[in-house]
C-alpha atoms as a PDB file:
ATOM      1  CA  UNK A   1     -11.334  12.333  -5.187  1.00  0.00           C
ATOM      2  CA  UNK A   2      -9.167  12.143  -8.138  1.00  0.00           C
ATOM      3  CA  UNK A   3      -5.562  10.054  -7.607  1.00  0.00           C
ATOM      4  CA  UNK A   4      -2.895  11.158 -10.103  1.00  0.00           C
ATOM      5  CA  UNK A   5      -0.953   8.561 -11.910  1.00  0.00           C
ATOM      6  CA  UNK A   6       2.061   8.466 -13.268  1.00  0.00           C
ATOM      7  CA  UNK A   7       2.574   9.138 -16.969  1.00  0.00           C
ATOM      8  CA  UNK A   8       4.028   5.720 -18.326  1.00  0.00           C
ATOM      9  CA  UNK A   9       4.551   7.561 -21.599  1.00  0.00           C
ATOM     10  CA  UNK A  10       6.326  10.185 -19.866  1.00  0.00           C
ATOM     11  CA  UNK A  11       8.806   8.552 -17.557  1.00  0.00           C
ATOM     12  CA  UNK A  12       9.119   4.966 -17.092  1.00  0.00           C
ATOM     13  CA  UNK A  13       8.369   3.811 -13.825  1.00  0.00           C
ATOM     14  CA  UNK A  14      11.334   1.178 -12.749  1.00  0.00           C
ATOM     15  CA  UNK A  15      10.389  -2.013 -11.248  1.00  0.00           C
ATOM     16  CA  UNK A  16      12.824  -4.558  -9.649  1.00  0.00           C
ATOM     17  CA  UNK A  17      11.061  -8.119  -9.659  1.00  0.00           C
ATOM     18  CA  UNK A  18      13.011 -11.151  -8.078  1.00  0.00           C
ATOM     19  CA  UNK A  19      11.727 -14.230  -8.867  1.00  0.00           C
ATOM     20  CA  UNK A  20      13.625 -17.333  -8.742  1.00  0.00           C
ATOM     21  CA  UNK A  21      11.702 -19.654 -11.202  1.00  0.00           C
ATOM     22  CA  UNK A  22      12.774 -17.650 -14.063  1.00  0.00           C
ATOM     23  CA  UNK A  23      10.350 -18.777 -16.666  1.00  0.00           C
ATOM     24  CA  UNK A  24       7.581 -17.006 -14.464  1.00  0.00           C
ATOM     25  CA  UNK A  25      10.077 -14.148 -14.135  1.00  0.00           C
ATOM     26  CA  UNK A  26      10.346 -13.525 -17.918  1.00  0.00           C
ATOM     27  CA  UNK A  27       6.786 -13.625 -18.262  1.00  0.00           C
ATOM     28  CA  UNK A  28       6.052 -11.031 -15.993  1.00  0.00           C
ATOM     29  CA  UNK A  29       8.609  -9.097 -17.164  1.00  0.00           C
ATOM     30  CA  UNK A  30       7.590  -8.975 -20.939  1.00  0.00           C
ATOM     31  CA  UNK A  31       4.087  -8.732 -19.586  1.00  0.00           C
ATOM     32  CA  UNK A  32       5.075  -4.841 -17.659  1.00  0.00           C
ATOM     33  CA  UNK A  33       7.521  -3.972 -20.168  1.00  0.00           C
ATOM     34  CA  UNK A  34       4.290  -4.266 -22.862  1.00  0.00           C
ATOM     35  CA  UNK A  35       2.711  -1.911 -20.618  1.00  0.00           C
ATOM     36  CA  UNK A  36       5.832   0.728 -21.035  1.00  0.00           C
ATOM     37  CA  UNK A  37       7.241  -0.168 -17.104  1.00  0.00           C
ATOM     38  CA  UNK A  38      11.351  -0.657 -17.018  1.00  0.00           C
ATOM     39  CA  UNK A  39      11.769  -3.930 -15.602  1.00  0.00           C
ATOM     40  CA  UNK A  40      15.225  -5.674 -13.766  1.00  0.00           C
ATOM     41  CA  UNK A  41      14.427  -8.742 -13.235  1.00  0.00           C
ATOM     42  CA  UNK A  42      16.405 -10.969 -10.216  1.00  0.00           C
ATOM     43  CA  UNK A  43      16.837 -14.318  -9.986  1.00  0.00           C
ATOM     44  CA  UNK A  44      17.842 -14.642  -6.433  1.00  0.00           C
ATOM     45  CA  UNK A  45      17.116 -12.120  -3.238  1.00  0.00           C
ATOM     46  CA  UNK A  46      21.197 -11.238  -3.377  1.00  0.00           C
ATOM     47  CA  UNK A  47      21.015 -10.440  -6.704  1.00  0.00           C
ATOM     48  CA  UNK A  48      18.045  -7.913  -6.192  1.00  0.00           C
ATOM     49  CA  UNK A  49      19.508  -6.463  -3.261  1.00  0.00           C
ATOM     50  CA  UNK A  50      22.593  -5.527  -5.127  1.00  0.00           C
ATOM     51  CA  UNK A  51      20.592  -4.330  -7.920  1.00  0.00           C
ATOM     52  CA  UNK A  52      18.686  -2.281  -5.598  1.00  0.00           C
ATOM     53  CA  UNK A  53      21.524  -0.848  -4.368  1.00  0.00           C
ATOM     54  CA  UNK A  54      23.149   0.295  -7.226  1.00  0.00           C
ATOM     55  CA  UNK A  55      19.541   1.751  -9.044  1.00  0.00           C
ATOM     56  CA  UNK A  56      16.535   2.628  -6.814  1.00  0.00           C
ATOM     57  CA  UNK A  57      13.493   1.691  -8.085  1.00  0.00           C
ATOM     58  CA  UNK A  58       9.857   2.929  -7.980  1.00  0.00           C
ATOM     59  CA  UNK A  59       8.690  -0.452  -6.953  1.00  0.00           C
ATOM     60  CA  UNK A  60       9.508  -3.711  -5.638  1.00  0.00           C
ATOM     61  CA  UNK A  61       7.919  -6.748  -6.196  1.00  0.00           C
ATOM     62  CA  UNK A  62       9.533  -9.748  -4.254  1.00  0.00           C
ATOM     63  CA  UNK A  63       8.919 -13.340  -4.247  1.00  0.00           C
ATOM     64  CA  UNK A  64       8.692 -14.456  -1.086  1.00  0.00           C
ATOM     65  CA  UNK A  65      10.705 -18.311  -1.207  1.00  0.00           C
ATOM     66  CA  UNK A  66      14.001 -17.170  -2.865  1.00  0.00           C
ATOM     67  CA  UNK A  67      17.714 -18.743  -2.705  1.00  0.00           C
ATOM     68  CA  UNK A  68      20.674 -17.156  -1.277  1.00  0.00           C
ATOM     69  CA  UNK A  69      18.419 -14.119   0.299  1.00  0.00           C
ATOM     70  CA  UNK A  70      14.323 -14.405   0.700  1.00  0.00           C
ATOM     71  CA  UNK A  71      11.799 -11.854   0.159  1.00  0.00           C
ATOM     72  CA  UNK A  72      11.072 -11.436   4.103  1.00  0.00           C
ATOM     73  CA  UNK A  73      14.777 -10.800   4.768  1.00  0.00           C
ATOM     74  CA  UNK A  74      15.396  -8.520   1.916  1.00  0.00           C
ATOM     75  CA  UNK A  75      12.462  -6.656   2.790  1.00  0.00           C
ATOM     76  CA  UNK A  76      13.678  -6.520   6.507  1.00  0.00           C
ATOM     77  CA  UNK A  77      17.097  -5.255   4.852  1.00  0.00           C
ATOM     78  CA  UNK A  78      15.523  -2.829   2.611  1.00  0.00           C
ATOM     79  CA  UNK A  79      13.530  -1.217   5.483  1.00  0.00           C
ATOM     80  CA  UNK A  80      16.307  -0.116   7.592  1.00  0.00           C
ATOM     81  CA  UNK A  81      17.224   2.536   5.417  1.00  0.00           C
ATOM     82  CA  UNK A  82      14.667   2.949   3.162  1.00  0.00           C
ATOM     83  CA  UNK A  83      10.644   3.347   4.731  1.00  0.00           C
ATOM     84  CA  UNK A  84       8.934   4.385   1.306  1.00  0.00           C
ATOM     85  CA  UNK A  85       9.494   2.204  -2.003  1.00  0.00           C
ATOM     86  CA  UNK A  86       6.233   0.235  -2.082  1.00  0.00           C
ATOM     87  CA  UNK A  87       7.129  -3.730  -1.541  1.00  0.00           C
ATOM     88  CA  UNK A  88       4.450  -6.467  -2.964  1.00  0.00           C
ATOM     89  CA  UNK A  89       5.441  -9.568  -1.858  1.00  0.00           C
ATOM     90  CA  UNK A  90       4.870 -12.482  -4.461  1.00  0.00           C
ATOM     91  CA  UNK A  91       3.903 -15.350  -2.525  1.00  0.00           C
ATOM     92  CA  UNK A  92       1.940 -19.117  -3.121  1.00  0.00           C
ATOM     93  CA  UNK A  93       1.966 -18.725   1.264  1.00  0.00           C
ATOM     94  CA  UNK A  94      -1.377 -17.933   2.434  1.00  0.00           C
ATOM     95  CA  UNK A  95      -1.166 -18.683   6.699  1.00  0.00           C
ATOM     96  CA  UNK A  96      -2.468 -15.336   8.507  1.00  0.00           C
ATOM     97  CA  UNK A  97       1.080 -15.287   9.852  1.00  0.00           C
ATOM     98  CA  UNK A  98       3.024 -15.547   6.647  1.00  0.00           C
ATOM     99  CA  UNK A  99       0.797 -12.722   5.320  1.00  0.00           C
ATOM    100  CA  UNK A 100       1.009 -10.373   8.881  1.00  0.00           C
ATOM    101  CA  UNK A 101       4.773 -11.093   8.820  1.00  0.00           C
ATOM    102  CA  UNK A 102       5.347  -9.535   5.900  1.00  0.00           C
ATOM    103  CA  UNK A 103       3.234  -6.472   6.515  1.00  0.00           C
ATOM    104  CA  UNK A 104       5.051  -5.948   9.647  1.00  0.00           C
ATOM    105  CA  UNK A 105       8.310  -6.209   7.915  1.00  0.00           C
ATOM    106  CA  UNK A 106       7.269  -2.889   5.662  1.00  0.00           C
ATOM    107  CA  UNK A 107       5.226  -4.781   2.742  1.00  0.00           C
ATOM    108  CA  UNK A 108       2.619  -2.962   1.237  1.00  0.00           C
ATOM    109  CA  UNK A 109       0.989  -5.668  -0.796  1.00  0.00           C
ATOM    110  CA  UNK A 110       0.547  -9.149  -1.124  1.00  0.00           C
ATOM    111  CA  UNK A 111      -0.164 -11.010  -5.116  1.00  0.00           C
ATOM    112  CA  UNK A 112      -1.180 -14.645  -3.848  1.00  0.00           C
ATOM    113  CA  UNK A 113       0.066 -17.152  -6.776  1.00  0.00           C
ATOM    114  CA  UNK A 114      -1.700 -17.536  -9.158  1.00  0.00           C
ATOM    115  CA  UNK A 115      -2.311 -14.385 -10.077  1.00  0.00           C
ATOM    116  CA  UNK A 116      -3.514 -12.270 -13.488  1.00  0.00           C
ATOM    117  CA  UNK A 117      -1.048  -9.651 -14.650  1.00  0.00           C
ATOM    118  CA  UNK A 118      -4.153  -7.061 -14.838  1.00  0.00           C
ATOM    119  CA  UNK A 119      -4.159  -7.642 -10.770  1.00  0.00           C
ATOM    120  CA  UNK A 120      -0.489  -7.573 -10.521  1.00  0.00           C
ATOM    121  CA  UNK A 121      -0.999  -3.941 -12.672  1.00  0.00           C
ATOM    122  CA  UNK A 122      -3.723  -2.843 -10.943  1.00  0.00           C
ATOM    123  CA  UNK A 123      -1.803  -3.551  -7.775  1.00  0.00           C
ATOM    124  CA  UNK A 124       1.489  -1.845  -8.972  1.00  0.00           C
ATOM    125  CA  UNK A 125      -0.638   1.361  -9.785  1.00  0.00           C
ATOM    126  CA  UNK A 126      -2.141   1.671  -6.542  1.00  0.00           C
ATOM    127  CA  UNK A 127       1.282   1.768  -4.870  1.00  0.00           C
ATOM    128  CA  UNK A 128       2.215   4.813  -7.422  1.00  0.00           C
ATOM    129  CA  UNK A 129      -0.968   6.395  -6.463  1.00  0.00           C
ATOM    130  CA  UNK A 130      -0.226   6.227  -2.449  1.00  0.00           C
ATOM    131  CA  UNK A 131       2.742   7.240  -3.327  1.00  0.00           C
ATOM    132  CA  UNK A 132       2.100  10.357  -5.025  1.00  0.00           C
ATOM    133  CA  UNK A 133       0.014  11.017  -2.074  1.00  0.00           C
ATOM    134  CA  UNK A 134       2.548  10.545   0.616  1.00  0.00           C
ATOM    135  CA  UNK A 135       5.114  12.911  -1.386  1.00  0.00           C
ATOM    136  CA  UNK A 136       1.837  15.720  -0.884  1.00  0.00           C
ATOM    137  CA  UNK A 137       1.188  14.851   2.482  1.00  0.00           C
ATOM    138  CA  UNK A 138       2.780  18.374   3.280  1.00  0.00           C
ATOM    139  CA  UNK A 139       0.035  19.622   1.772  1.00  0.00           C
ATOM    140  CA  UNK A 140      -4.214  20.014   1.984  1.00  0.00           C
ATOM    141  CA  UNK A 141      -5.735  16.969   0.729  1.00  0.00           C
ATOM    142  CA  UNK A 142      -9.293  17.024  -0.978  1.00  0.00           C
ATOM    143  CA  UNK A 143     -12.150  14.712   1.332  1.00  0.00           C
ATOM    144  CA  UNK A 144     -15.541  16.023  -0.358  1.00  0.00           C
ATOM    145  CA  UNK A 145     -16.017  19.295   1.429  1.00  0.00           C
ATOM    146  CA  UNK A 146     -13.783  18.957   3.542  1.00  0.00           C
ATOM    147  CA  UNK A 147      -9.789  19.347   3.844  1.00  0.00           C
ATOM    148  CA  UNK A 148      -7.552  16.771   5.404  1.00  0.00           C
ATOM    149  CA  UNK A 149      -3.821  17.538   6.475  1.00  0.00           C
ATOM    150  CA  UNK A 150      -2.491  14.233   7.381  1.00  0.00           C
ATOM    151  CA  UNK A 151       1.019  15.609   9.373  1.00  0.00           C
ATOM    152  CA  UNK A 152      -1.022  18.223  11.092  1.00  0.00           C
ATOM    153  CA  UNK A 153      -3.752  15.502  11.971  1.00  0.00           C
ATOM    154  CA  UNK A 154      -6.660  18.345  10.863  1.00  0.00           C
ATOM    155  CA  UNK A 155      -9.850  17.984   9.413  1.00  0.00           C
ATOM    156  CA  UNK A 156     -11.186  21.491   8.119  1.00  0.00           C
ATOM    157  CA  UNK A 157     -14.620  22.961   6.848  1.00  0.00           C
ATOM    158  CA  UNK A 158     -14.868  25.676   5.175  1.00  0.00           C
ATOM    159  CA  UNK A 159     -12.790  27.894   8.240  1.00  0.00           C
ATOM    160  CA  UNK A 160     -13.075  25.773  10.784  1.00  0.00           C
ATOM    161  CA  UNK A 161     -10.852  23.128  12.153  1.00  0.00           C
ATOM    162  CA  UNK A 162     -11.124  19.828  13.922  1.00  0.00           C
ATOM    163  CA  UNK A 163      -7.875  18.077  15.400  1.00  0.00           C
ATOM    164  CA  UNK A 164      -7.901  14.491  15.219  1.00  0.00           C
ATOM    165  CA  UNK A 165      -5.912  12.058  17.378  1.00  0.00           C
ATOM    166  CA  UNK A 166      -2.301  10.059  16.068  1.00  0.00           C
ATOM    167  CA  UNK A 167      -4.403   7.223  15.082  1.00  0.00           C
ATOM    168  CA  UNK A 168      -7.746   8.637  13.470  1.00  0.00           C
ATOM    169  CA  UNK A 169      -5.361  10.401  11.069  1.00  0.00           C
ATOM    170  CA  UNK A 170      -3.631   7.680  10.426  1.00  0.00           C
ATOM    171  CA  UNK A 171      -7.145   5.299   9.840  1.00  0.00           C
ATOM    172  CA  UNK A 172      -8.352   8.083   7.798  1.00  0.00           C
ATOM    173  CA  UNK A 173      -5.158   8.458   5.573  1.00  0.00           C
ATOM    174  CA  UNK A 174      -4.899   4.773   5.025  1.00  0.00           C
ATOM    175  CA  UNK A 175      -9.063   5.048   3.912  1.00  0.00           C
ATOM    176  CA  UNK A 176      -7.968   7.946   1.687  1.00  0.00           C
ATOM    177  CA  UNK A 177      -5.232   6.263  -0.173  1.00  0.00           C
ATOM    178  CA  UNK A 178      -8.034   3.408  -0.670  1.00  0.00           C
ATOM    179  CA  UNK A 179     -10.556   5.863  -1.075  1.00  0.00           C
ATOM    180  CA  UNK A 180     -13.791   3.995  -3.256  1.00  0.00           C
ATOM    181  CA  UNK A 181     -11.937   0.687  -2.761  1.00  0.00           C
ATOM    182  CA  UNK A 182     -11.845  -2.242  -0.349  1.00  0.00           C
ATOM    183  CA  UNK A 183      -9.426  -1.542   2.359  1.00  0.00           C
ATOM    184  CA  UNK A 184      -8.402  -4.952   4.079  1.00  0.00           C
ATOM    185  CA  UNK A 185      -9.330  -4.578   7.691  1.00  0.00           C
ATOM    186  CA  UNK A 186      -5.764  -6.879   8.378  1.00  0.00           C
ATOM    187  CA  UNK A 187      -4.290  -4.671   6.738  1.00  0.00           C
ATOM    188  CA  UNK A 188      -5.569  -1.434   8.801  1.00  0.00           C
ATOM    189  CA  UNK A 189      -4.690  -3.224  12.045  1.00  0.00           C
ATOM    190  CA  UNK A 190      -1.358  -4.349  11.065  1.00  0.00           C
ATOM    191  CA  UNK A 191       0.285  -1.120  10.060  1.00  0.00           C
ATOM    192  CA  UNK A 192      -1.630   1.037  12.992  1.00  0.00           C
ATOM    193  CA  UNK A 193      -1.955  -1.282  15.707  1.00  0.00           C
ATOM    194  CA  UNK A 194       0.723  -3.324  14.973  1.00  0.00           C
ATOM    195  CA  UNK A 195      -1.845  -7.332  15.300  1.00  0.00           C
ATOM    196  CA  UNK A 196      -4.850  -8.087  14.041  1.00  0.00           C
ATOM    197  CA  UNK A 197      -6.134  -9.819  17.369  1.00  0.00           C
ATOM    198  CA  UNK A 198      -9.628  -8.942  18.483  1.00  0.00           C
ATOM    199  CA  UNK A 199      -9.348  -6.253  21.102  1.00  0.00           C
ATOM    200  CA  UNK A 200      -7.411  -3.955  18.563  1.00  0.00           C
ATOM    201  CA  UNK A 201     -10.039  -4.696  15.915  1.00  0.00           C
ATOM    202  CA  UNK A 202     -12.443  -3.356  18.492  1.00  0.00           C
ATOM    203  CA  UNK A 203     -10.629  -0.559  18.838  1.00  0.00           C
ATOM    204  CA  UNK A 204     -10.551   0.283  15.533  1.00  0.00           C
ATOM    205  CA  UNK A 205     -14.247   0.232  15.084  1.00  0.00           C
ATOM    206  CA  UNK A 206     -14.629   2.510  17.711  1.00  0.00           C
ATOM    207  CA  UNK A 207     -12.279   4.753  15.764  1.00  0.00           C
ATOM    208  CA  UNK A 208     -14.354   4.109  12.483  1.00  0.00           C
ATOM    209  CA  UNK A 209     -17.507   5.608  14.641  1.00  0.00           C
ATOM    210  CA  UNK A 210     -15.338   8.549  15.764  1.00  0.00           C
ATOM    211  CA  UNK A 211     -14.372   8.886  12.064  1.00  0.00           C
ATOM    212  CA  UNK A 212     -18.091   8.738  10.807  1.00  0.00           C
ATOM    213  CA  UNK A 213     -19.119  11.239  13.450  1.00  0.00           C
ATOM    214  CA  UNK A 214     -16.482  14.021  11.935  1.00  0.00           C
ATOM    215  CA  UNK A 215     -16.954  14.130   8.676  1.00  0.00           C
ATOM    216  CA  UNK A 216     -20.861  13.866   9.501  1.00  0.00           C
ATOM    217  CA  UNK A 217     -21.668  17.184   7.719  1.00  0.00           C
ATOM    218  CA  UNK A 218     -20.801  15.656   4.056  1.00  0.00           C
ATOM    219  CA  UNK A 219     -23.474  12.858   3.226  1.00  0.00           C
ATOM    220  CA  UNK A 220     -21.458  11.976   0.246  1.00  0.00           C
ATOM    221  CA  UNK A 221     -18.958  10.424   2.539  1.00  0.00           C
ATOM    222  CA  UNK A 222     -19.385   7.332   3.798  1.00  0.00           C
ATOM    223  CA  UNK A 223     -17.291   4.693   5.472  1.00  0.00           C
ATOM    224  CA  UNK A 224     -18.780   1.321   4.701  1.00  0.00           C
ATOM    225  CA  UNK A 225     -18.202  -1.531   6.756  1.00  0.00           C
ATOM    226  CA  UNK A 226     -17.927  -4.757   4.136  1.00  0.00           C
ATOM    227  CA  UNK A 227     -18.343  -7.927   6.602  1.00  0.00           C
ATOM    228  CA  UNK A 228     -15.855 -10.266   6.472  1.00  0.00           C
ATOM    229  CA  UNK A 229     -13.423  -7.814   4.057  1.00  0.00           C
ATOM    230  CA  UNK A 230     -12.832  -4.599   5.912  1.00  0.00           C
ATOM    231  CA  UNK A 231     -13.978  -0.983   5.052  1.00  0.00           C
ATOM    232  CA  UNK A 232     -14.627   1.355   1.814  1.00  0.00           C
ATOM    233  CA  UNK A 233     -14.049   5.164   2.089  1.00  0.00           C
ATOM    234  CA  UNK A 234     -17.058   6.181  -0.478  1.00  0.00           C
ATOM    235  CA  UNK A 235     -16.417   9.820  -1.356  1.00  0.00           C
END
């Protein structure tokens, strides 16, 4: 599978970072902006709301303990209207709660402080990537041999077609958009099954076997179960 990113060169991809200690603000900042992103930076969660409001961005990278508005809130705010723009929280929280919070507010990300800027990039790109997926989810998407149309919830080799269920096309589009990569199995159980608590995790392993069983007649595809991390779409 090959993910298409966006040409920095190109077009500038436009970042809104709030971050209320502002000398870790400004490093960030000149940190993407060396890597060609366009960068506002906020010093308060009011601040980047209005600044969101008056120039979408591509991406949103929120701190979660802000004055005046935090990170959870403007998330919450953000989501109302607007389902898409990748969010990565910022965040020196680490409680199970604090983290499942924010995915259920619409995050897609978490950066635990401290972090690297090459895993805050990293991070930023994969958001661009599902992105760029999501705007084709119209459309066929590549799985080894076989075809996967997310909205129609198909699975097709060669001619013939196999309908999957709401939720093993969901599983396998979230795999997909992690596709060779560690997908958090938190994370998986969050967004589809709205708690990580144990009967939904065995849930979802029974649709990981369902999963397995479909796209059986590729044995370049594998799902991977990584103990104590989650799963790894190999394909």
């Amino acid at each position: 599978m090959h993910l298409i990113y966006y040409d920095l060169a190109m077009s500038k991809v436009r970042i809104l970072l709030a971050e209320d200690e502002m000398a870790l603000g400004m490093i960030i900042q000149e940190s993407l902006e060396s890597r060609d992103f366009k960068v506002t930076l906020c010093a308060d969660g009011q601040q980047a709301w209005d600044s969101y409001q008056n120039s979408k961005p591509d991406v949103l990278v929120l701190d979660v303990m802000m004055p005046k508005k935090d990170g959870f809130t403007l998330a919450e705010q953000i989501r109302k209207t607007d389902p898409y723009t990748p969010i990565i929280f910022l965040t020196s929280k680490s409680q199970t709660e604090d983290v499942l919070k924010g995915f259920g507010l619409g995050a897609n990300d978490y950066v635990r402080k401290p972090f690297s800027m090459e895993e805050l990039i990293v991070r930023i790109k994969a958001q661009l990537d599902r992105q760029q997926l999501r705007k084709n989810q119209s459309d066929w998407l590549s799985l080894g041999k076989y075809e996967f149309h997310p909205t129609k919830q198909l699975l097709k080799l060669n001619e013939e077609e196999c309908h999957l269920t709401a939720r093993e096309s969901q599983l396998l589009k979230i795999l997909l958009e992690n596709a060779n990569q560690i997908t958090d199995r938190s994370l998986i159980l969050t967004q589809i099954w709205g708690s990580d608590d144990f009967f939904n995790a065995r849930s979802m392993d029974v649709f990981i076997t369902k999963l397995r069983k479909k796209l059986q007649h590729d044995d370049q595809i594998q799902i991977l179960n990584v103990r104590g991390f989650g799963y790894k779409l190999v394909c």
